[in-house]
Protein backbone atom coordinates (compact mmCIF):
# COMPACT_ATOMS: atom_id res chain seq x y z
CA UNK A 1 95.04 -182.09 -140.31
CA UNK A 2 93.83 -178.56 -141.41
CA UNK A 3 90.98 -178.74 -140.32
CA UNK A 4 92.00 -179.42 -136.45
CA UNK A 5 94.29 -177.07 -136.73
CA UNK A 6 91.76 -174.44 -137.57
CA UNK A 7 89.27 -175.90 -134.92
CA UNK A 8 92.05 -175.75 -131.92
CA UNK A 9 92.98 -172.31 -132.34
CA UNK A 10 89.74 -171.20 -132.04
CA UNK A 11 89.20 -173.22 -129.07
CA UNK A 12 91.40 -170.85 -127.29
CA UNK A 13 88.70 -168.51 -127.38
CA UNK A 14 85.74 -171.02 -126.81
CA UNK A 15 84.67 -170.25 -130.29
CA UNK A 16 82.96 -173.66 -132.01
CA UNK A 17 83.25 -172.63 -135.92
CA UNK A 18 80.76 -172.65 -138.84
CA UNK A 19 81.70 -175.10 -142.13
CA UNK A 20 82.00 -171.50 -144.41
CA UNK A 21 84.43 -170.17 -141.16
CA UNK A 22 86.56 -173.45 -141.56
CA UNK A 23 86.60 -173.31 -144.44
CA UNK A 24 87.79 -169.40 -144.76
CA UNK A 25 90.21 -169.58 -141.75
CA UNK A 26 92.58 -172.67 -143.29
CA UNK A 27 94.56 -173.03 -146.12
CA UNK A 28 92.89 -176.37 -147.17
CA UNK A 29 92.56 -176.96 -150.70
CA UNK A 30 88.75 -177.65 -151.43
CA UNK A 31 85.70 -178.19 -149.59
CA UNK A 32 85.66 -181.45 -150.15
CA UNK A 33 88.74 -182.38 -148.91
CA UNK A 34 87.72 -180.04 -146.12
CA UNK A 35 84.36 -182.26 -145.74
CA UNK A 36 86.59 -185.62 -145.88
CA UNK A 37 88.43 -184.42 -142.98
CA UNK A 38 85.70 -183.49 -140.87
CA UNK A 39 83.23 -186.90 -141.35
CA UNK A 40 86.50 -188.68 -140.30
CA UNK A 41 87.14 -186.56 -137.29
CA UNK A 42 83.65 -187.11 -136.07
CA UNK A 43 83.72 -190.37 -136.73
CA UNK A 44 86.83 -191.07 -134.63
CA UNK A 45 85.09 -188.55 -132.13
CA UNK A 46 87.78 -186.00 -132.07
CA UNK A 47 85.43 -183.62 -133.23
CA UNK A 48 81.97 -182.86 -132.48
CA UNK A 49 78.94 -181.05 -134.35
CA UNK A 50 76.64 -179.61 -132.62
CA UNK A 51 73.55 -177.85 -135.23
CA UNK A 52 75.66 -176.18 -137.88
CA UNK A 53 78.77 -176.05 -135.54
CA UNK A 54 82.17 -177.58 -135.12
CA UNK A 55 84.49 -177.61 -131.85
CA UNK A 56 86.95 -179.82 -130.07
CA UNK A 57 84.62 -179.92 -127.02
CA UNK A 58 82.06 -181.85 -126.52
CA UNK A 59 80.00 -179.16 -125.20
CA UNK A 60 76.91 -177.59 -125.89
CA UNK A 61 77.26 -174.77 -123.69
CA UNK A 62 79.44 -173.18 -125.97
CA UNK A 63 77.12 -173.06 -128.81
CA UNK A 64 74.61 -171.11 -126.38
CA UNK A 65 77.52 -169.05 -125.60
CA UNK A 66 78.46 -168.23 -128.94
CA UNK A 67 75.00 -167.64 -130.24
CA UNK A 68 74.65 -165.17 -127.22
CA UNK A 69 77.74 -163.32 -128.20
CA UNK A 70 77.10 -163.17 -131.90
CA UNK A 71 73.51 -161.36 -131.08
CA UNK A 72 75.40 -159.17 -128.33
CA UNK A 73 77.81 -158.17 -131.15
CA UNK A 74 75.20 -157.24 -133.41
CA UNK A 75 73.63 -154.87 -131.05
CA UNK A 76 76.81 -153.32 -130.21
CA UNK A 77 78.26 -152.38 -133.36
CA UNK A 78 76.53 -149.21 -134.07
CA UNK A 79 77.86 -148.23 -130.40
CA UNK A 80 81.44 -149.33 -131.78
CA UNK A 81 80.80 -147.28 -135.00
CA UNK A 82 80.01 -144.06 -132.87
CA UNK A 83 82.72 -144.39 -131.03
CA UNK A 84 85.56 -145.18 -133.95
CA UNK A 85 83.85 -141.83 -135.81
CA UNK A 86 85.26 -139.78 -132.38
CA UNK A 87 88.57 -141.47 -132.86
CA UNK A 88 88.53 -140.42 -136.20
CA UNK A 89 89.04 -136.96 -135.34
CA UNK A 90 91.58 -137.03 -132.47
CA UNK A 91 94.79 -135.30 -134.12
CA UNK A 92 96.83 -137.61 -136.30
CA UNK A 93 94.64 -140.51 -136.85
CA UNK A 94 94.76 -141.56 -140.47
CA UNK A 95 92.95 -144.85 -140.04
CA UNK A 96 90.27 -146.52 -137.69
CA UNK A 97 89.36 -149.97 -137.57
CA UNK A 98 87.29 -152.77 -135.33
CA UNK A 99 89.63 -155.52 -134.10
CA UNK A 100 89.47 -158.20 -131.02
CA UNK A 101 86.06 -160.51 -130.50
CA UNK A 102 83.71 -157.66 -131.79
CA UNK A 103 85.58 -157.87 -135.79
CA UNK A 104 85.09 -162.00 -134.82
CA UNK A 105 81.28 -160.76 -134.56
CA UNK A 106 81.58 -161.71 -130.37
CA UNK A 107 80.84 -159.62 -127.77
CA UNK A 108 79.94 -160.45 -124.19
CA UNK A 109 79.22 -158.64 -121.10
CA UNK A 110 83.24 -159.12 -119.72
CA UNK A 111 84.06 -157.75 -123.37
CA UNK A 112 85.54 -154.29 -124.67
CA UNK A 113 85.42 -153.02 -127.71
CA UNK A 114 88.81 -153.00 -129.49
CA UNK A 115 90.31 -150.47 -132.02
CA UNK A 116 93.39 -151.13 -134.28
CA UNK A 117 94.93 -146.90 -135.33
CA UNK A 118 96.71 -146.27 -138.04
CA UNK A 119 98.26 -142.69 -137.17
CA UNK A 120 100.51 -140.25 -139.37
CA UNK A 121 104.32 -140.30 -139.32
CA UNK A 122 105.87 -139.83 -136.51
CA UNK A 123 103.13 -138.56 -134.20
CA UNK A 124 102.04 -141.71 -133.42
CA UNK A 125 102.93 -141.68 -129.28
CA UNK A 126 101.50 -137.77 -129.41
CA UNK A 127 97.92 -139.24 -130.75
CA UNK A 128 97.85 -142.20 -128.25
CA UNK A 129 98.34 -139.80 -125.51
CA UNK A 130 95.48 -137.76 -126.40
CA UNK A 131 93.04 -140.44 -127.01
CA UNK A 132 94.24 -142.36 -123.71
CA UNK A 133 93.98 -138.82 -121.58
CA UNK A 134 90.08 -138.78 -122.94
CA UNK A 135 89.56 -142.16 -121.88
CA UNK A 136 91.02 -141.73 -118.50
CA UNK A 137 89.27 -138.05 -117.94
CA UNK A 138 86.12 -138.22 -119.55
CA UNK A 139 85.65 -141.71 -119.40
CA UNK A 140 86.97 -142.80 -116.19
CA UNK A 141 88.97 -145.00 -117.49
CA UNK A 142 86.89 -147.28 -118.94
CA UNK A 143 87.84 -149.45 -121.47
CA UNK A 144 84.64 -151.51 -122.21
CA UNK A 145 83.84 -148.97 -125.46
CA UNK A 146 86.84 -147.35 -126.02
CA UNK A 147 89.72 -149.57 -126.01
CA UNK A 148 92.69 -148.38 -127.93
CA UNK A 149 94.98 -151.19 -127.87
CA UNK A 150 97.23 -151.34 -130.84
CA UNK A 151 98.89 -148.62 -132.83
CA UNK A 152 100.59 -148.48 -135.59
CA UNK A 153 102.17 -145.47 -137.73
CA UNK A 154 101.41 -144.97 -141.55
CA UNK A 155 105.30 -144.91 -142.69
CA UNK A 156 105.25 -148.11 -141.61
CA UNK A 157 102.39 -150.66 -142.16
CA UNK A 158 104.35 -153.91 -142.84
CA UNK A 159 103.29 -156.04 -139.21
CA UNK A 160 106.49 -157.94 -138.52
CA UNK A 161 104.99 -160.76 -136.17
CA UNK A 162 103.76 -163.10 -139.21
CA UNK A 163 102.29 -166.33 -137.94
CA UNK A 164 98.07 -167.41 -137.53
CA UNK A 165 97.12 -164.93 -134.63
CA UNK A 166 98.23 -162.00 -136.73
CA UNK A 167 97.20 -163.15 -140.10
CA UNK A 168 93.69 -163.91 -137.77
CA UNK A 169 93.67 -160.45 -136.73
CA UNK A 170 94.62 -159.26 -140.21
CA UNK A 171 91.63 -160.84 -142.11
CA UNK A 172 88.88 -159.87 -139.29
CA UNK A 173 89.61 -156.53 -139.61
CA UNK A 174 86.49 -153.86 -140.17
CA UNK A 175 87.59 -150.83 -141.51
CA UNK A 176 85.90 -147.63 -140.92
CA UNK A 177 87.98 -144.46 -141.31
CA UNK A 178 90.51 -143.82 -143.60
CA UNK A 179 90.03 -145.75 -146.97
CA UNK A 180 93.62 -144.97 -148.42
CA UNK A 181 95.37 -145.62 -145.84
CA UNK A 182 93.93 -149.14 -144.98
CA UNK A 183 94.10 -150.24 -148.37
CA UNK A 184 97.81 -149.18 -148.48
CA UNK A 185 98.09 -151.43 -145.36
CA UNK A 186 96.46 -153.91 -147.14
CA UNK A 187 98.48 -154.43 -149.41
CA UNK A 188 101.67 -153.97 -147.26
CA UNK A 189 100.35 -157.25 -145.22
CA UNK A 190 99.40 -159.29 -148.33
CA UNK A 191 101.55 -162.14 -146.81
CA UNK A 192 98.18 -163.72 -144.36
CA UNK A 193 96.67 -164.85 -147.49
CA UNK A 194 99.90 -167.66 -147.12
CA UNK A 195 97.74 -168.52 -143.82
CA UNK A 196 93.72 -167.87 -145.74
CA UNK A 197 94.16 -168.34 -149.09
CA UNK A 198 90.29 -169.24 -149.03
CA UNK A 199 89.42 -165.74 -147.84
CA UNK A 200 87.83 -163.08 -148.97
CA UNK A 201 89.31 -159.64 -149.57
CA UNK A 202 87.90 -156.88 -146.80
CA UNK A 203 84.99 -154.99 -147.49
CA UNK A 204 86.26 -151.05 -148.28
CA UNK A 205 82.94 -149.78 -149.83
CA UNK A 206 82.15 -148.53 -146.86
CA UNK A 207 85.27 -146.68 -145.62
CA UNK A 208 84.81 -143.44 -144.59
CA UNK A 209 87.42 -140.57 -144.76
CA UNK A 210 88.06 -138.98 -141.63
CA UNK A 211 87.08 -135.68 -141.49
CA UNK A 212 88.92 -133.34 -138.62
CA UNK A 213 87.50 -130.61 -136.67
CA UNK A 214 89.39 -127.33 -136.09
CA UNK A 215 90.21 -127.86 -133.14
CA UNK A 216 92.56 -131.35 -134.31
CA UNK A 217 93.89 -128.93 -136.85
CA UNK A 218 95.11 -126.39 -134.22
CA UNK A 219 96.59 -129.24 -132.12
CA UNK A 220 98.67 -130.51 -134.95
CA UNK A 221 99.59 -127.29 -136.24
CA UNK A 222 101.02 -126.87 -132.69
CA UNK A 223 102.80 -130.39 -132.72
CA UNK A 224 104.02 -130.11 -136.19
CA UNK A 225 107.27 -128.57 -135.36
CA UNK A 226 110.06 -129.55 -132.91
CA UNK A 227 108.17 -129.79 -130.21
CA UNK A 228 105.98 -132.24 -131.49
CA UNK A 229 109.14 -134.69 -132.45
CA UNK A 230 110.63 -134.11 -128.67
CA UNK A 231 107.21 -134.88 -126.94
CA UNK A 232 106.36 -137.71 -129.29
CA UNK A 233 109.77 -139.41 -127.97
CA UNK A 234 109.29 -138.14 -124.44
CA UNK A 235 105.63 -140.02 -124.38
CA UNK A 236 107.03 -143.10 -125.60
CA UNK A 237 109.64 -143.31 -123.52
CA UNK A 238 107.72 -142.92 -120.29
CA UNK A 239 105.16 -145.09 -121.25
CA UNK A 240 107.71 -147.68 -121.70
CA UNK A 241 109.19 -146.70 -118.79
CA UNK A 242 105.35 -147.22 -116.83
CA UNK A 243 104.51 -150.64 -118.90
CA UNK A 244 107.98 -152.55 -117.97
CA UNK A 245 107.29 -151.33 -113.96
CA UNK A 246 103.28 -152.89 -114.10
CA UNK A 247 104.30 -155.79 -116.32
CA UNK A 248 107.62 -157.08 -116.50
CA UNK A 249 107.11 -159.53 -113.46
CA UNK A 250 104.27 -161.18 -115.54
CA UNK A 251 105.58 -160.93 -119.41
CA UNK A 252 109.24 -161.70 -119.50
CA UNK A 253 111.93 -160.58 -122.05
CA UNK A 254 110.93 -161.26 -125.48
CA UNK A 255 107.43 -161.85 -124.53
CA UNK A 256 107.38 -158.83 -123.62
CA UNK A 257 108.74 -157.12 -126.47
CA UNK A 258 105.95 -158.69 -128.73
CA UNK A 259 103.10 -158.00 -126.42
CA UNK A 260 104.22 -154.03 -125.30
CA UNK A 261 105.82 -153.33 -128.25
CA UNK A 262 106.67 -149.84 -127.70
CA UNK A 263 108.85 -149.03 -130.75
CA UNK A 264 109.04 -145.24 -132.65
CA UNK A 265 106.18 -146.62 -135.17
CA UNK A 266 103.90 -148.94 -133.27
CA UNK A 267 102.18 -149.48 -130.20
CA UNK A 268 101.09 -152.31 -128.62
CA UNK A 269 99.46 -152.93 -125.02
CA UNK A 270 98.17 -156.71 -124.94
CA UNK A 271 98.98 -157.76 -121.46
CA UNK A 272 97.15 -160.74 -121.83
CA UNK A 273 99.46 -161.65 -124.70
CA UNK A 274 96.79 -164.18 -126.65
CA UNK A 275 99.49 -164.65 -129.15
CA UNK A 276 101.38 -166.62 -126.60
CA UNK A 277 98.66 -168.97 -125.68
């Protein structure tokens, strides 16, 4: 059933769903098929409701929980939005979005706030570097706020791993910085309405441009030559080099290609590899 479907994913996370989020994160064909569904799931008690929510659990701690979160996320978003305008001027970075629990509208106090780039051509290993050397400087590397976790380069916005966790990730997207851009990407990714036909297009009213300081524009006038395509190469290849040595005991072969992916245009670093479970 659709409908289950929809409700065990999200179990994963310990997130009980609303009948509008069911309804938006399936590819059932009407409400009221979606409502049939759901009176005989509860009825067989494979499902529970608890107030206005639906989960495989019966449980209703993780109502409180989610309630908790969705108030904690609130509250943190204008921190997140502060944050993603500083990313928007680190040299290279075309496009800035929310991603993880936080574009889910979660947030708890183990949580970090998670940022999905979208950098220039080939420059994308050159920008990660200087965004991860200002976490681990000036923020002690600290994640919690600034937690740049997936890259991806503007030459090439097709995502190749199509199946629900990236169509998921796809549709909760919120996009901040760089209008054009997204909306190219967009459109490159149109395939996870296969997955949500029910769902909404993303809200780009609100996009802002990014707008670089001069000090971005001396850095990339500096990496805009030879030297920038040598170090952009040399950066991914040590990082590589650093990931397979901390990880390869504990994400094996192809795993591991999906959850580090470490290729010329994108950047991943998702040791926890969710997509997996």
């Amino acid at each position: 059933m659709t409908v289950l479907k929809t409700l065990l994913y999200f179990s994963i996370f310990k997130y009980p769903l609303t009948i509008e989020e069911l309804f938006i994160f399936s590819d059932i064909a009407s409400k009221k098929e979606m409502n049939t569904q759901l009176n005989f799931l509860l009825e067989k008690g494979i499902i529970f409701k608890f107030e206005r929510f639906y989960t495989d659990s019966n449980d209703m701690s993780l109502i409180k929980r989610r309630l908790e979160g969705n108030l904690m996320a609130e509250q943190i978003m204008p921190k997140a939005k502060k944050v993603a305008k500083l990313i928007s001027k680190f040299p290279y970075v075309e496009s800035v979005n929310i991603s993880g629990s936080l574009s889910k509208g979660f947030y708890d106090k183990d949580g970090d706030i998670d940022f999905f780039i979208i950098t220039k051509p080939n420059r994308l290993w050159v920008s990660r570097t200087f965004l991860i050397l200002y976490k681990k400087i000036l923020l002690l590397n600290s994640r919690k706020y600034f937690c740049v976790n997936y890259f991806i380069s503007s030459n090439q916005l097709e995502i190749s791993e199509k199946n629900r966790f990236t169509a998921t990730e796809l549709l909760t997207l919120i996009p901040l910085y760089g209008k054009n851009v997204f909306n190219s990407f967009i459109k490159e990714n149109k395939w996870h309405n296969l997955y949500f036909p029910n769902a909404k297009d993303h809200n780009l009213s609100l996009i802002k441009e990014t707008n670089k300081v001069w000090i971005t524009i001396a850095i990339e006038a500096v990496f805009n030559t030879k030297i920038g395509n040598f170090t952009d190469t040399f950066l991914r290849k040590m990082t590589l080099s650093k990931w397979k040595s901390k990880f390869s005991n504990t994400i094996k072969g192809n795993d591991f290609n999906i959850a580090m992916k470490s290729t010329k245009n994108v950047s991943k670093h998702h040791p926890q590899n969710f997509k997996k479970r």
